[in-house]
PDB file of N, CA and C in Angstrom:
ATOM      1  N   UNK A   1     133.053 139.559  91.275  1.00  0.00           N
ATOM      2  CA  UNK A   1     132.609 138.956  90.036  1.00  0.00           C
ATOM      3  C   UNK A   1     133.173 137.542  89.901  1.00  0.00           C
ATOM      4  N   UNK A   2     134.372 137.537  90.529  1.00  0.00           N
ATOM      5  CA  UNK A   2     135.359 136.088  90.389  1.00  0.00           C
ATOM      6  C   UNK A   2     134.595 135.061  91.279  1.00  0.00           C
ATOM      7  N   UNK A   3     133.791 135.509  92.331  1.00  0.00           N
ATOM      8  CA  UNK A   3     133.325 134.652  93.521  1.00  0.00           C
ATOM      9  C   UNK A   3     132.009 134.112  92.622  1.00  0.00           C
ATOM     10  N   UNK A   4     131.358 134.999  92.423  1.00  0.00           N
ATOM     11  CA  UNK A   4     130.161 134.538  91.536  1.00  0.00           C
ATOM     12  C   UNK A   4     130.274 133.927  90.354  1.00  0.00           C
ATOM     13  N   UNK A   5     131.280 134.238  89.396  1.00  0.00           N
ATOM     14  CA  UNK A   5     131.352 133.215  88.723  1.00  0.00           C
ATOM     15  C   UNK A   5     131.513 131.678  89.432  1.00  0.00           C
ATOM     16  N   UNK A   6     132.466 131.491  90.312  1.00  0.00           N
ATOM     17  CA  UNK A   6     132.781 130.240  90.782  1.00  0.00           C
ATOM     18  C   UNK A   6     131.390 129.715  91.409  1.00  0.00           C
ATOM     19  N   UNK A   7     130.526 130.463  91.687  1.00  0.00           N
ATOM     20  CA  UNK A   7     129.981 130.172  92.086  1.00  0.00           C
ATOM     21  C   UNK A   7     128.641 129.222  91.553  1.00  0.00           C
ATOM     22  N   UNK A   8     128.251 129.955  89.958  1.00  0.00           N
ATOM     23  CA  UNK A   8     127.630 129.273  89.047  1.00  0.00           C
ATOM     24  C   UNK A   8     128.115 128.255  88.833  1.00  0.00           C
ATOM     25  N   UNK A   9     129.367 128.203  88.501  1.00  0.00           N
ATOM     26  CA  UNK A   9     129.921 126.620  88.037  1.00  0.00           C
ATOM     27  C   UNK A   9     129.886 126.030  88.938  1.00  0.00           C
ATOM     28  N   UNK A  10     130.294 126.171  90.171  1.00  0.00           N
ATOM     29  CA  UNK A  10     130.158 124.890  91.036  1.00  0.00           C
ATOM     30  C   UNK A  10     128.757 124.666  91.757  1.00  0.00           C
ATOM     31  N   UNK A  11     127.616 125.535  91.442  1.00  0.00           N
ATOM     32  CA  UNK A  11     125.973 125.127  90.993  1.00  0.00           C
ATOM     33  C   UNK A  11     125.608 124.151  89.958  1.00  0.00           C
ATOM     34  N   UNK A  12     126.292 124.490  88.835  1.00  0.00           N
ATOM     35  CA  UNK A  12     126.059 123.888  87.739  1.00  0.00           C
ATOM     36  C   UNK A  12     126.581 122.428  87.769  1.00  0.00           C
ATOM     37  N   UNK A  13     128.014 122.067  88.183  1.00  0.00           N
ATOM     38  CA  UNK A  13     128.506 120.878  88.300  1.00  0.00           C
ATOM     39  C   UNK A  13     127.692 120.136  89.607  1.00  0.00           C
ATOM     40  N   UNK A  14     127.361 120.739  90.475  1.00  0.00           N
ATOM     41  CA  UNK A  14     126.491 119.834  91.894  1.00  0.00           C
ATOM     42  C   UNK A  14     125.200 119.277  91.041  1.00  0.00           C
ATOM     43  N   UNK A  15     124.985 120.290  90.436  1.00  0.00           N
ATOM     44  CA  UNK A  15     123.146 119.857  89.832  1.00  0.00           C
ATOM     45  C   UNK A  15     123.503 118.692  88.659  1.00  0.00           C
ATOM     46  N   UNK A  16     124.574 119.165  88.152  1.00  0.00           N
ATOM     47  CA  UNK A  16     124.428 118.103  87.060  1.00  0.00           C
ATOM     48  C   UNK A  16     124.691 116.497  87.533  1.00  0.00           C
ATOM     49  N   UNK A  17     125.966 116.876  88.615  1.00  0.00           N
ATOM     50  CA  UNK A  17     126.000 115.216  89.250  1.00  0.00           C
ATOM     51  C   UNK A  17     124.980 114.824  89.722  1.00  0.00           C
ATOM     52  N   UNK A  18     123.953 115.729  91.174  1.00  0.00           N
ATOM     53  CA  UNK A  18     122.784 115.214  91.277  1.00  0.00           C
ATOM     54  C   UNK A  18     122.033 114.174  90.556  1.00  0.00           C
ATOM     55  N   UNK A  19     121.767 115.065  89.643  1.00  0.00           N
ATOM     56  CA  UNK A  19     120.745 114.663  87.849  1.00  0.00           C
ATOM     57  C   UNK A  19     121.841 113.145  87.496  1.00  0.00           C
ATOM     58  N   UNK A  20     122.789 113.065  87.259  1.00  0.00           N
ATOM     59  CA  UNK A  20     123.507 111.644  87.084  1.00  0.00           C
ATOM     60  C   UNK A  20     122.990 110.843  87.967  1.00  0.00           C
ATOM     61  N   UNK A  21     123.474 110.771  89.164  1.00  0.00           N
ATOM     62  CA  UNK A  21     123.474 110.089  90.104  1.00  0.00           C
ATOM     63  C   UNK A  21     122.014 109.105  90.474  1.00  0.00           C
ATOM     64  N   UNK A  22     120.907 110.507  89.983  1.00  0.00           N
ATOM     65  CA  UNK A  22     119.615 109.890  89.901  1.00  0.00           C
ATOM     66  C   UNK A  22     119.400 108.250  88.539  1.00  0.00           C
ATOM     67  N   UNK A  23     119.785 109.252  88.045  1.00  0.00           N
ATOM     68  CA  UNK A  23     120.058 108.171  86.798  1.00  0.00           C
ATOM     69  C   UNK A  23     120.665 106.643  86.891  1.00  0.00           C
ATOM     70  N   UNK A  24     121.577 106.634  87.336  1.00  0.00           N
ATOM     71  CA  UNK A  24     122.727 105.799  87.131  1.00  0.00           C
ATOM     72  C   UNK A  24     121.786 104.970  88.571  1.00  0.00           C
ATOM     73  N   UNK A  25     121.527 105.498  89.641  1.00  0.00           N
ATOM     74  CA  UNK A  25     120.747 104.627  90.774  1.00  0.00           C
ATOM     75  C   UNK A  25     119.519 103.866  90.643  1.00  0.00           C
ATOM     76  N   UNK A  26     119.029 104.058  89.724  1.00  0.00           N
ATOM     77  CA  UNK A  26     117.857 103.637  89.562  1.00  0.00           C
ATOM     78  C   UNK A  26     117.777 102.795  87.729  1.00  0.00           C
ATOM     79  N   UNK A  27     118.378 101.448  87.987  1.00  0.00           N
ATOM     80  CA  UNK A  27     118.602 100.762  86.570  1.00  0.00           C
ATOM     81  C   UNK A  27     117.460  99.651  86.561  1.00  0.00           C
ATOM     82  N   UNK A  28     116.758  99.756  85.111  1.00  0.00           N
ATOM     83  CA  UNK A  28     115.447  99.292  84.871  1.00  0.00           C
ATOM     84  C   UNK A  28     115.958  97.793  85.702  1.00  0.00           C
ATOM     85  N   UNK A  29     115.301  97.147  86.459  1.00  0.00           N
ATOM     86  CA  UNK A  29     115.467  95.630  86.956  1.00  0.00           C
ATOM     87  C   UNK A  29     114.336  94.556  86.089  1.00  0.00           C
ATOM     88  N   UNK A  30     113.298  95.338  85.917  1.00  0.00           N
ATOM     89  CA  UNK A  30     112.708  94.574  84.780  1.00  0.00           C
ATOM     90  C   UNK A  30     111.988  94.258  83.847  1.00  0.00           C
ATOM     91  N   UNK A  31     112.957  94.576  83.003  1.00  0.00           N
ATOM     92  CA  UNK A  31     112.619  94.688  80.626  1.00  0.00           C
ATOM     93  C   UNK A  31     111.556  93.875  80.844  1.00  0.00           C
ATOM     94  N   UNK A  32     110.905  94.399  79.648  1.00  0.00           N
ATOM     95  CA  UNK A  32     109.928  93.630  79.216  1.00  0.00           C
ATOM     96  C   UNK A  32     110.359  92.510  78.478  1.00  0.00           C
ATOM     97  N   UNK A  33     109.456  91.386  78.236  1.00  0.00           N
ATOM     98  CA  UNK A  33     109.829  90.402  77.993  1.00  0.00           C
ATOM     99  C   UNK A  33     110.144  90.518  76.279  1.00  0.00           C
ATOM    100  N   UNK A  34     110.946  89.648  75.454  1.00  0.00           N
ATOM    101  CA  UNK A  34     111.621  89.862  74.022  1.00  0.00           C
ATOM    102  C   UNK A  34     110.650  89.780  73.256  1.00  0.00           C
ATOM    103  N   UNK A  35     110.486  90.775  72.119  1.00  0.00           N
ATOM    104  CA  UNK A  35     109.551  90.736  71.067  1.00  0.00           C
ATOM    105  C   UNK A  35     107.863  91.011  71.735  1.00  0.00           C
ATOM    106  N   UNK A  36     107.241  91.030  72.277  1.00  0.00           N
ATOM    107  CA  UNK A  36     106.287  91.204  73.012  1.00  0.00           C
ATOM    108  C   UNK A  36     105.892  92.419  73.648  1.00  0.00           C
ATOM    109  N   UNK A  37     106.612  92.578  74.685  1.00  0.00           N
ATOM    110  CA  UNK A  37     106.327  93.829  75.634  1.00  0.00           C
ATOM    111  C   UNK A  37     105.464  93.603  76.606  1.00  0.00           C
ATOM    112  N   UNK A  38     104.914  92.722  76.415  1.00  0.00           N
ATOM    113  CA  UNK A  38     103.613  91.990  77.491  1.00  0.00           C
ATOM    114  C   UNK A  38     103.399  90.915  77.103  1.00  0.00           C
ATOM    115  N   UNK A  39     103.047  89.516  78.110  1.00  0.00           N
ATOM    116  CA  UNK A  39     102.474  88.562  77.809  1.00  0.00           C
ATOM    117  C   UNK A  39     103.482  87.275  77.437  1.00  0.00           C
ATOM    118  N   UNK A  40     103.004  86.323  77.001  1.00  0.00           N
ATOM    119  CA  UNK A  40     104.130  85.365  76.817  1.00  0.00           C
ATOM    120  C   UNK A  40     104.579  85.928  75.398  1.00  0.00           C
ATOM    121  N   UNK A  41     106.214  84.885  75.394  1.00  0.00           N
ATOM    122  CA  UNK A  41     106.993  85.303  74.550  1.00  0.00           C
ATOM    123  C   UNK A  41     106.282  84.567  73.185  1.00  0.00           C
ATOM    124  N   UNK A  42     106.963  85.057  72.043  1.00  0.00           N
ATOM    125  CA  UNK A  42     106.209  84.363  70.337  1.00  0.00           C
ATOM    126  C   UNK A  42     106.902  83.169  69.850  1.00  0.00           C
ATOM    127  N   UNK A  43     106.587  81.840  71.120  1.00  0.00           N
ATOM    128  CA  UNK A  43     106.847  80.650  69.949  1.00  0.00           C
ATOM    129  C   UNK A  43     106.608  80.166  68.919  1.00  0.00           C
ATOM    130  N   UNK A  44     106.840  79.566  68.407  1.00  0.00           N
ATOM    131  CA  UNK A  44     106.401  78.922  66.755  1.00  0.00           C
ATOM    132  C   UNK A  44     104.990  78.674  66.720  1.00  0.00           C
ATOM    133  N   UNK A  45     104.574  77.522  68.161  1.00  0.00           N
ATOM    134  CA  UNK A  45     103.417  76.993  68.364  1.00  0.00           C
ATOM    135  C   UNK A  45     102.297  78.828  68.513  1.00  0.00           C
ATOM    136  N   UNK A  46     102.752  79.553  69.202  1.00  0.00           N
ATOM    137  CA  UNK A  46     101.796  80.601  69.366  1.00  0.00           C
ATOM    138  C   UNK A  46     102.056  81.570  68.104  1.00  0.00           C
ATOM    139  N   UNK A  47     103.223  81.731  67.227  1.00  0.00           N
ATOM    140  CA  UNK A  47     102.952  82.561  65.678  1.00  0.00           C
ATOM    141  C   UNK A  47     101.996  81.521  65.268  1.00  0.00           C
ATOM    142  N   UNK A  48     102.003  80.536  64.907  1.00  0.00           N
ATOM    143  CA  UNK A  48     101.739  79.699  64.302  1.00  0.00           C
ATOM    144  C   UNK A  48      99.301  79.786  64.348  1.00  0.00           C
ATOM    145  N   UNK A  49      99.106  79.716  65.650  1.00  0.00           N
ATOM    146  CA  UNK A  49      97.834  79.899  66.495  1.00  0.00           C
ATOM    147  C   UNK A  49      97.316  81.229  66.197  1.00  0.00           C
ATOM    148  N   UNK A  50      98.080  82.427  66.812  1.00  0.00           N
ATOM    149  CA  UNK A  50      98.131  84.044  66.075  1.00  0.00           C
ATOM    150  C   UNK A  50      97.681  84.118  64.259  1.00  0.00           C
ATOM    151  N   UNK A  51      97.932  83.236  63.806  1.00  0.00           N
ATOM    152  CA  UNK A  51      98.291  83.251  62.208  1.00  0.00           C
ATOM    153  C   UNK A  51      96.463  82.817  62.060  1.00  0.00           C
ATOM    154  N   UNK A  52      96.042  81.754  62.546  1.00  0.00           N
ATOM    155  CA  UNK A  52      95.271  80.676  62.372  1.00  0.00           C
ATOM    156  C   UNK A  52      93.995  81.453  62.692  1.00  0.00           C
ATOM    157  N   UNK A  53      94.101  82.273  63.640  1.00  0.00           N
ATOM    158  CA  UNK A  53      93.145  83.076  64.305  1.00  0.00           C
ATOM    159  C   UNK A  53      92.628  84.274  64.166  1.00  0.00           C
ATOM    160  N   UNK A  54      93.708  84.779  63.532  1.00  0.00           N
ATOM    161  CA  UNK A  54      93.113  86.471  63.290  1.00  0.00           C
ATOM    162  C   UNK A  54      93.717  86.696  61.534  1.00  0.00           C
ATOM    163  N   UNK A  55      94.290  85.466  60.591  1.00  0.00           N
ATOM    164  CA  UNK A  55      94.469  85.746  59.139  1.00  0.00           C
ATOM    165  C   UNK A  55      93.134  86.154  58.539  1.00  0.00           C
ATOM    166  N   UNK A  56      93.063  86.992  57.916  1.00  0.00           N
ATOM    167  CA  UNK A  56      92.095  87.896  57.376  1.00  0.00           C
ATOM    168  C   UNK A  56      90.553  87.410  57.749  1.00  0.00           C
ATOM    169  N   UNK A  57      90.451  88.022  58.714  1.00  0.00           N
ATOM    170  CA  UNK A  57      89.103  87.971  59.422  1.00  0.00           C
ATOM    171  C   UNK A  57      89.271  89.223  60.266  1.00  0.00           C
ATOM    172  N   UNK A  58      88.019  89.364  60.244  1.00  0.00           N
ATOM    173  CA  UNK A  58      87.753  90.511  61.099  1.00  0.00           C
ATOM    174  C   UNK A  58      88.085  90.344  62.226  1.00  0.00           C
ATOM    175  N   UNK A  59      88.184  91.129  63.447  1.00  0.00           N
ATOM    176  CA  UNK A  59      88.775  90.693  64.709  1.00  0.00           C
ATOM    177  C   UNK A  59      87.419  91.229  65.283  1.00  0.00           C
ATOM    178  N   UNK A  60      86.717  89.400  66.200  1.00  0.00           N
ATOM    179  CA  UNK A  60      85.589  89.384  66.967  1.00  0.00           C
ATOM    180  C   UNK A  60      86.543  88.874  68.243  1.00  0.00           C
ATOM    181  N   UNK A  61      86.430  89.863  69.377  1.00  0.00           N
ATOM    182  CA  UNK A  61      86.804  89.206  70.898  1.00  0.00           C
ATOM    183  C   UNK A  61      86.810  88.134  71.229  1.00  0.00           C
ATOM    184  N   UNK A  62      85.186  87.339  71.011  1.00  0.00           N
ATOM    185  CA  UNK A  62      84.864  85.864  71.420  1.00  0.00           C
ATOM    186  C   UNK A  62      85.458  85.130  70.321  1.00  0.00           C
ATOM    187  N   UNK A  63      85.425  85.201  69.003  1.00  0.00           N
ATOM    188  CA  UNK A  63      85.659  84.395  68.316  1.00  0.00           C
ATOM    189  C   UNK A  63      87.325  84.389  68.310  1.00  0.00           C
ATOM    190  N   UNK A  64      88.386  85.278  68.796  1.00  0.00           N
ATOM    191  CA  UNK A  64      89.484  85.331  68.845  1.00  0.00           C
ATOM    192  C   UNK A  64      90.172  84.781  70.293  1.00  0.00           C
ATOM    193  N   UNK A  65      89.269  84.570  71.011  1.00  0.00           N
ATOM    194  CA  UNK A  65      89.513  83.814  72.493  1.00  0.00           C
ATOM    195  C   UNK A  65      89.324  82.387  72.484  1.00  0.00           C
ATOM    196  N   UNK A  66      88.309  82.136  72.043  1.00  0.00           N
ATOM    197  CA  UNK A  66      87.560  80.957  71.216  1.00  0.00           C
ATOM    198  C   UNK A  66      88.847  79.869  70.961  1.00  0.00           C
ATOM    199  N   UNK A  67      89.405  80.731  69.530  1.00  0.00           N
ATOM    200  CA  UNK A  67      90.356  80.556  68.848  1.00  0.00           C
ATOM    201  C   UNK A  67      91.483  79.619  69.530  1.00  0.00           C
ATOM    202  N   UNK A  68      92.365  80.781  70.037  1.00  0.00           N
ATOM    203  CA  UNK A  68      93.064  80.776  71.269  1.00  0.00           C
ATOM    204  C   UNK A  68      93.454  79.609  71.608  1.00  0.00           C
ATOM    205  N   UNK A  69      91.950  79.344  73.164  1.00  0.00           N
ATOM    206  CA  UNK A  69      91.674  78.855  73.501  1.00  0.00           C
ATOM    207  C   UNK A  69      92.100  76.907  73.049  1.00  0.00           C
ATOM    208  N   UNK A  70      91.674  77.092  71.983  1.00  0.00           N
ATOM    209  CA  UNK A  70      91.204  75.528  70.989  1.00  0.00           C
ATOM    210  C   UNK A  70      92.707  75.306  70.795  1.00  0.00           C
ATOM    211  N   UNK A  71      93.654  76.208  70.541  1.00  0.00           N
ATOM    212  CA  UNK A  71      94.814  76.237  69.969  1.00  0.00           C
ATOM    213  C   UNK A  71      96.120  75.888  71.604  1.00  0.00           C
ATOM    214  N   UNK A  72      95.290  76.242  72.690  1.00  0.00           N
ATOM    215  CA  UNK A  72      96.286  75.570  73.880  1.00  0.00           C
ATOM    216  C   UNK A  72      97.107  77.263  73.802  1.00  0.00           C
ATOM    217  N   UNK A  73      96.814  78.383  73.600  1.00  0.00           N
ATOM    218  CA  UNK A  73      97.839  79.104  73.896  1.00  0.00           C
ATOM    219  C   UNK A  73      96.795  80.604  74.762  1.00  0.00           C
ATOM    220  N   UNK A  74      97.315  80.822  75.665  1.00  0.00           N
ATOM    221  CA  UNK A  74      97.051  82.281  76.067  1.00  0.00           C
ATOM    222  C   UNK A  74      96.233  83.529  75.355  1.00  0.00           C
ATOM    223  N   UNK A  75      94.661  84.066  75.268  1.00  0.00           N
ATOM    224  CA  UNK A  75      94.411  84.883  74.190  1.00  0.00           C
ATOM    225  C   UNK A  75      94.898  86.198  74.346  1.00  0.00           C
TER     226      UNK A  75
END
Protein backbone atom coordinates (compact mmCIF):
# COMPACT_ATOMS: atom_id res chain seq x y z
CA UNK A 1 0.00 0.00 0.00
CA UNK A 2 3.14 2.25 1.00
CA UNK A 3 4.68 1.54 -2.62
CA UNK A 4 1.53 2.65 -4.29
CA UNK A 5 0.93 5.40 -2.50
CA UNK A 6 4.48 6.70 -3.40
CA UNK A 7 3.74 5.90 -6.29
CA UNK A 8 0.70 8.29 -7.09
CA UNK A 9 2.56 11.13 -5.75
CA UNK A 10 5.49 10.83 -7.59
CA UNK A 11 2.88 10.50 -10.85
CA UNK A 12 1.29 13.38 -9.72
CA UNK A 13 4.46 15.61 -9.11
CA UNK A 14 6.15 14.32 -12.79
CA UNK A 15 2.77 15.36 -14.51
CA UNK A 16 2.45 18.44 -12.83
CA UNK A 17 6.14 19.60 -13.64
CA UNK A 18 5.60 18.31 -17.18
CA UNK A 19 2.33 20.66 -17.42
CA UNK A 20 4.80 23.67 -15.95
CA UNK A 21 7.50 23.20 -17.95
CA UNK A 22 5.17 23.33 -21.04
CA UNK A 23 4.11 26.54 -19.86
CA UNK A 24 6.97 28.39 -18.73
CA UNK A 25 8.77 27.18 -22.46
CA UNK A 26 6.69 28.57 -24.58
CA UNK A 27 6.40 32.67 -23.64
CA UNK A 28 4.04 34.73 -25.92
CA UNK A 29 7.09 36.52 -28.22
CA UNK A 30 4.46 38.53 -29.81
CA UNK A 31 1.57 40.82 -27.91
CA UNK A 32 -0.50 42.40 -29.80
CA UNK A 33 0.06 45.73 -30.49
CA UNK A 34 -1.31 48.53 -27.40
CA UNK A 35 -4.91 49.43 -27.37
CA UNK A 36 -5.74 47.81 -30.73
CA UNK A 37 -5.13 44.16 -30.96
CA UNK A 38 -4.66 44.49 -34.69
CA UNK A 39 -3.60 47.06 -37.01
CA UNK A 40 -1.86 50.31 -36.38
CA UNK A 41 -1.66 51.77 -33.04
CA UNK A 42 -4.54 54.93 -32.05
CA UNK A 43 -2.77 58.22 -32.71
CA UNK A 44 -4.41 61.45 -32.21
CA UNK A 45 -4.24 61.98 -36.07
CA UNK A 46 -6.13 58.40 -36.53
CA UNK A 47 -8.80 58.96 -33.16
CA UNK A 48 -9.16 62.04 -34.54
CA UNK A 49 -10.09 60.47 -38.64
CA UNK A 50 -12.04 57.34 -36.69
CA UNK A 51 -14.19 60.21 -35.04
CA UNK A 52 -14.72 62.11 -38.49
CA UNK A 53 -15.75 58.96 -40.23
CA UNK A 54 -17.96 56.76 -38.54
CA UNK A 55 -19.63 59.79 -35.78
CA UNK A 56 -23.17 58.96 -36.08
CA UNK A 57 -23.60 57.61 -39.42
CA UNK A 58 -24.40 54.52 -40.36
CA UNK A 59 -21.45 52.33 -41.15
CA UNK A 60 -21.24 51.98 -45.25
CA UNK A 61 -17.80 49.91 -46.17
CA UNK A 62 -17.11 52.27 -49.20
CA UNK A 63 -18.07 55.28 -47.65
CA UNK A 64 -15.87 54.36 -44.47
CA UNK A 65 -12.72 53.50 -46.70
CA UNK A 66 -13.46 56.50 -48.73
CA UNK A 67 -13.22 58.29 -45.52
CA UNK A 68 -10.09 56.83 -44.38
CA UNK A 69 -8.56 57.06 -47.25
CA UNK A 70 -9.04 61.20 -47.67
CA UNK A 71 -7.91 61.35 -44.03
CA UNK A 72 -4.11 59.70 -44.91
CA UNK A 73 -4.76 56.86 -42.37
CA UNK A 74 -5.18 52.99 -42.86
CA UNK A 75 -9.16 51.84 -43.16
Amino acid sequence: MVIANRLVVAFGVALSAAFASQALAQPDVNPPPPLTGHGPALSEHRKAALMKCTDRTPFASDRYINCMTREGEAP
